[in-house]
Protein backbone atom coordinates (compact mmCIF):
# COMPACT_ATOMS: atom_id res chain seq x y z
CA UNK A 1 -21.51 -23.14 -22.32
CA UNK A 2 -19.79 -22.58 -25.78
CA UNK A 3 -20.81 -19.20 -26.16
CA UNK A 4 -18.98 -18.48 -22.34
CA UNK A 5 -16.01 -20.39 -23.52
CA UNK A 6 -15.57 -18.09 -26.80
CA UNK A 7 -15.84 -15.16 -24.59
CA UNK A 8 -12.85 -17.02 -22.66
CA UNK A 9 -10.71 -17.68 -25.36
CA UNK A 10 -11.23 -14.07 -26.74
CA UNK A 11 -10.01 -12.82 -23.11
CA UNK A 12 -6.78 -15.27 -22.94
CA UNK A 13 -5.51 -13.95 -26.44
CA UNK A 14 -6.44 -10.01 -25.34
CA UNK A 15 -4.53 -11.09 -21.76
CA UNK A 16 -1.68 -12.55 -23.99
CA UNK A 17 -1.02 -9.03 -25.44
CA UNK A 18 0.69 -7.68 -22.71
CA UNK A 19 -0.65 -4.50 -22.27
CA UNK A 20 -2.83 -2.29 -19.82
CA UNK A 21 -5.19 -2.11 -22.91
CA UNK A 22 -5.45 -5.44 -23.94
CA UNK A 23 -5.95 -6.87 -20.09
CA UNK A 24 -9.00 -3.98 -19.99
CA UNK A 25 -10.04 -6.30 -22.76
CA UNK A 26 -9.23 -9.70 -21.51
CA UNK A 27 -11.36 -8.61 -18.42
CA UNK A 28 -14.44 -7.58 -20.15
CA UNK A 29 -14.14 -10.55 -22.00
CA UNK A 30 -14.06 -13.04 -19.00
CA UNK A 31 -16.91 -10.54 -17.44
CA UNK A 32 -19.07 -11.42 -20.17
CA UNK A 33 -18.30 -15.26 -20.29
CA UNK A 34 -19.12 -15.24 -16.22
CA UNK A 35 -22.30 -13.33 -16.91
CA UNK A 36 -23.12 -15.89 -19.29
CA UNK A 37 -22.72 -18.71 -17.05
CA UNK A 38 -21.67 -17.72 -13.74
CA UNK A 39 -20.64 -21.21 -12.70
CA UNK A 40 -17.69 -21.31 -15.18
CA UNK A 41 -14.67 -21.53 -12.79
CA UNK A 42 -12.70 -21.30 -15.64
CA UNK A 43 -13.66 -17.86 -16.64
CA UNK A 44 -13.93 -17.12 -13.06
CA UNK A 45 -9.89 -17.80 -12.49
CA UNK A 46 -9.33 -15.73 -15.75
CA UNK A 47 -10.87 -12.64 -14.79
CA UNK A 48 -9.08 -13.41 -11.13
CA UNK A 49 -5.84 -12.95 -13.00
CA UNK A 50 -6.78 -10.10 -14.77
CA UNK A 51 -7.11 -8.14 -12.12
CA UNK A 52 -4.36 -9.65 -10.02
CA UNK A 53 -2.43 -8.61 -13.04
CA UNK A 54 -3.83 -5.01 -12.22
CA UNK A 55 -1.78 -5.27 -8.69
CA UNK A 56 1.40 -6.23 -11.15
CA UNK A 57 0.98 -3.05 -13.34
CA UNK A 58 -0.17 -0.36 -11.05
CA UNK A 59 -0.19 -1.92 -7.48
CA UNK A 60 -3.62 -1.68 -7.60
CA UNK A 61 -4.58 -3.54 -3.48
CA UNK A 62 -8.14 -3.15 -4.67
CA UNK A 63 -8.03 -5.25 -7.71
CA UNK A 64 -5.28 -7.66 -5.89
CA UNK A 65 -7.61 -8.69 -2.94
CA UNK A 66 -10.84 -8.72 -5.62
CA UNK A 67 -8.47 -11.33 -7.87
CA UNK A 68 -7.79 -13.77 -5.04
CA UNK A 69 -11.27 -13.33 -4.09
CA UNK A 70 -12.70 -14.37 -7.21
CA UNK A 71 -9.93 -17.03 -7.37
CA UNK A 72 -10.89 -18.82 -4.30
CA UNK A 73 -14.75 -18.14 -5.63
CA UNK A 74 -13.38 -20.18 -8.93
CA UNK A 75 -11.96 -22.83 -6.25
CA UNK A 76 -15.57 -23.13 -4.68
CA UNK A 77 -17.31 -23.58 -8.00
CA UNK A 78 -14.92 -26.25 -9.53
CA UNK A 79 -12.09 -27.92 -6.75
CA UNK A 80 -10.91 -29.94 -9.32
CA UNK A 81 -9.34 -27.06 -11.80
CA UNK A 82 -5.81 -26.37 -11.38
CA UNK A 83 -6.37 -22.87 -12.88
CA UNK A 84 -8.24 -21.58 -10.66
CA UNK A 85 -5.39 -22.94 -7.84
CA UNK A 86 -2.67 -21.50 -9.67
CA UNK A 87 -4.50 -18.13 -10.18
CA UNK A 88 -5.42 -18.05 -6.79
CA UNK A 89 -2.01 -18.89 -5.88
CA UNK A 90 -0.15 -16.39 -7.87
CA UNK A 91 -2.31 -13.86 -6.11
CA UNK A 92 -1.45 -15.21 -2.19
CA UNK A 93 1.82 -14.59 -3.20
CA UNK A 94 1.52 -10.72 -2.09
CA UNK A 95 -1.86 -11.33 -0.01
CA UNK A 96 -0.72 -13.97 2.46
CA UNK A 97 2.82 -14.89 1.57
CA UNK A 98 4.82 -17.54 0.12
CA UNK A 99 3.85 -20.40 2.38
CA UNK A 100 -0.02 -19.81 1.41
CA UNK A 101 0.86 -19.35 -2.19
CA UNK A 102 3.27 -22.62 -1.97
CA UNK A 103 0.23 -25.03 -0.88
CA UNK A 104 -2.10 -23.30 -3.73
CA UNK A 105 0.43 -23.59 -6.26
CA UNK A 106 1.50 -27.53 -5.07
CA UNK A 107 -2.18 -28.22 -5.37
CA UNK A 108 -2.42 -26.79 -8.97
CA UNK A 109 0.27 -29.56 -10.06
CA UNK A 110 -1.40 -31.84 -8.18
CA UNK A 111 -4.70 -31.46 -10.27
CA UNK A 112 -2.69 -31.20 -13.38
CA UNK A 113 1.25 -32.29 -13.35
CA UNK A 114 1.34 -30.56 -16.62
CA UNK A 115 0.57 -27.08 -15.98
CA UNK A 116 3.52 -24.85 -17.04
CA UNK A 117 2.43 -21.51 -15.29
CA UNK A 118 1.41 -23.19 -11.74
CA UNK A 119 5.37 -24.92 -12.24
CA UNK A 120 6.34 -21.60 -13.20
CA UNK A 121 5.00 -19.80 -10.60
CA UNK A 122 5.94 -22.04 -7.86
CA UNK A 123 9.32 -21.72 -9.56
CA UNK A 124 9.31 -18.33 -8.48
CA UNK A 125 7.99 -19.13 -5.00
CA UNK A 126 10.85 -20.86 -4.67
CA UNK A 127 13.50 -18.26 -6.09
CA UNK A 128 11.88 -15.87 -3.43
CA UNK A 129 12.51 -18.15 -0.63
CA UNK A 130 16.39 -18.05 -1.83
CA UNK A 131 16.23 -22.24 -2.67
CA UNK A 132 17.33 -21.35 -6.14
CA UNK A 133 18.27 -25.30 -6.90
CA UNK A 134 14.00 -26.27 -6.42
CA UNK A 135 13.08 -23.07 -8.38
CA UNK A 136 15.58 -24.29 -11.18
CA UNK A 137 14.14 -28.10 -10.66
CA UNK A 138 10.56 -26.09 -11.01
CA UNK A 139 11.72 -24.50 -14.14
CA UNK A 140 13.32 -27.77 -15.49
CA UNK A 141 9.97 -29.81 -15.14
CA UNK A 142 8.03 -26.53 -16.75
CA UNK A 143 10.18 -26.59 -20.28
CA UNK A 144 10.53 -29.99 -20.66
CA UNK A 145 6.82 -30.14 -21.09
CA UNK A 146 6.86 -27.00 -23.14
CA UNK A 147 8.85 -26.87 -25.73
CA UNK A 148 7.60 -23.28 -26.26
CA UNK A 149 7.29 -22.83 -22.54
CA UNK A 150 5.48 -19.42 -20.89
CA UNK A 151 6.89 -15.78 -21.26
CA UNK A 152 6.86 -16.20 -17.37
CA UNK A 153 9.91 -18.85 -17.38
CA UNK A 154 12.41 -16.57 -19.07
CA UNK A 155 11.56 -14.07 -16.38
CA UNK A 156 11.14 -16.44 -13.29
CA UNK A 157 15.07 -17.87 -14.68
CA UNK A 158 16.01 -13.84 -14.31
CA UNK A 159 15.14 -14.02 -10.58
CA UNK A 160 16.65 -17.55 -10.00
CA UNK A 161 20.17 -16.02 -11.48
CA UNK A 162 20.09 -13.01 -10.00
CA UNK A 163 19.13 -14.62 -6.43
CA UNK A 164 22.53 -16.81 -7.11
CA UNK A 165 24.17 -13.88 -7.69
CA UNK A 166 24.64 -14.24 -11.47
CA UNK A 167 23.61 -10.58 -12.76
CA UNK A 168 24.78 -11.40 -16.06
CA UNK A 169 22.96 -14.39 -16.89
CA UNK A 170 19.55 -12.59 -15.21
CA UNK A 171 19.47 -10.74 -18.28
CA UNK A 172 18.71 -12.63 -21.17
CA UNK A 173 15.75 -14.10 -19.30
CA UNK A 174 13.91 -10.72 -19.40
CA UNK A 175 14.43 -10.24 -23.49
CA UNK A 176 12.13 -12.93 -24.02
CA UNK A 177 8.85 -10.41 -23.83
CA UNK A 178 7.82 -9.38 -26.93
CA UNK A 179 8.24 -5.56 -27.00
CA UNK A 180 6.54 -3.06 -25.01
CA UNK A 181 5.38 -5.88 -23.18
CA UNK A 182 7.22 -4.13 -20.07
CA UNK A 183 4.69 -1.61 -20.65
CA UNK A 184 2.59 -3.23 -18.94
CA UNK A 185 5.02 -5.38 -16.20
CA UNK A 186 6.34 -1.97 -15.00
């Protein structure tokens, strides 16, 4: 449904904003493009992430377990979509752990080898598990398809340094957010 779809696209550039605001936006964006056609896992796995975002900003449980519900809702509706995979797996990551998150996220680049944020994400997986060489392999695969890869790798690289150790070099990775874009992270 085009009319769902603009509702979408209005939601991913609100969500983009990086702000409490603008994801308030982004959500009652993707509400309306799900009201409009409720079978559009797409939408579905954006307004997942919204909230899931809402567990980022204010460690809001409520809106994390509603996220990865509505994620594996998005699964349901459309198996073949890596972003609902990816959303849902970003949210396991504090619901059921890294090894549930892992197999969500490896199924996201299964569906779509060329999804920066689930090689991203499972970039981070891997920095939390301390196996800092496959997070930077993660990372490597995720900018060479990008050339303008996702605010996410400059931040995931932050954790991979400072997991080695390398405080220094963590830094630079978290100046890539536009400002007042930690606003919203924290």
């Amino acid at each position: 449904n085009l009319k769902s779809y603009e509702h979408v696209l209005r939601g991913q550039w609100h969500f983009d904003q990086f702000s409490r605001t603008a994801n308030d936006e982004a959500i009652a964006c993707f509400r309306k493009a799900v009201a409009i056609d409720p079978h559009n896992a797409y939408a579905l796995a954006w307004l997942a992430l919204s909230h899931i975002n809402r567990w980022c900003t204010d460690f809001s449980v409520d809106d994390l377990r509603y996220g990865v519900g509505l994620a594996a809702q998005a699964i349901k509706i459309d198996p073949t979509d890596a972003r609902c995979f990816l959303t849902c797996g970003w949210g396991q990551l504090w619901t059921h752990g890294l090894e549930a998150a892992k197999v969500l996220l490896d199924q996201a680049i299964a569906l779509n080898p060329s999804e920066t944020d689930a090689l991203a994400d499972r970039a981070l997986a891997s920095a939390y598990e301390c196996e800092t060489a496959e997070a930077r392999n993660w990372l490597a695969r995720a900018t060479a398809l990008n050339p303008i890869p996702p605010l996410c790798c400059g931040e995931t690289k932050s954790v991979v340094e400072f997991v080695d150790g390398r405080y220094a070099e963590a830094l630079p990775g978290l100046e890539t957010f536009p400002d007042g874009a930690w606003e919203m992270m924290y």
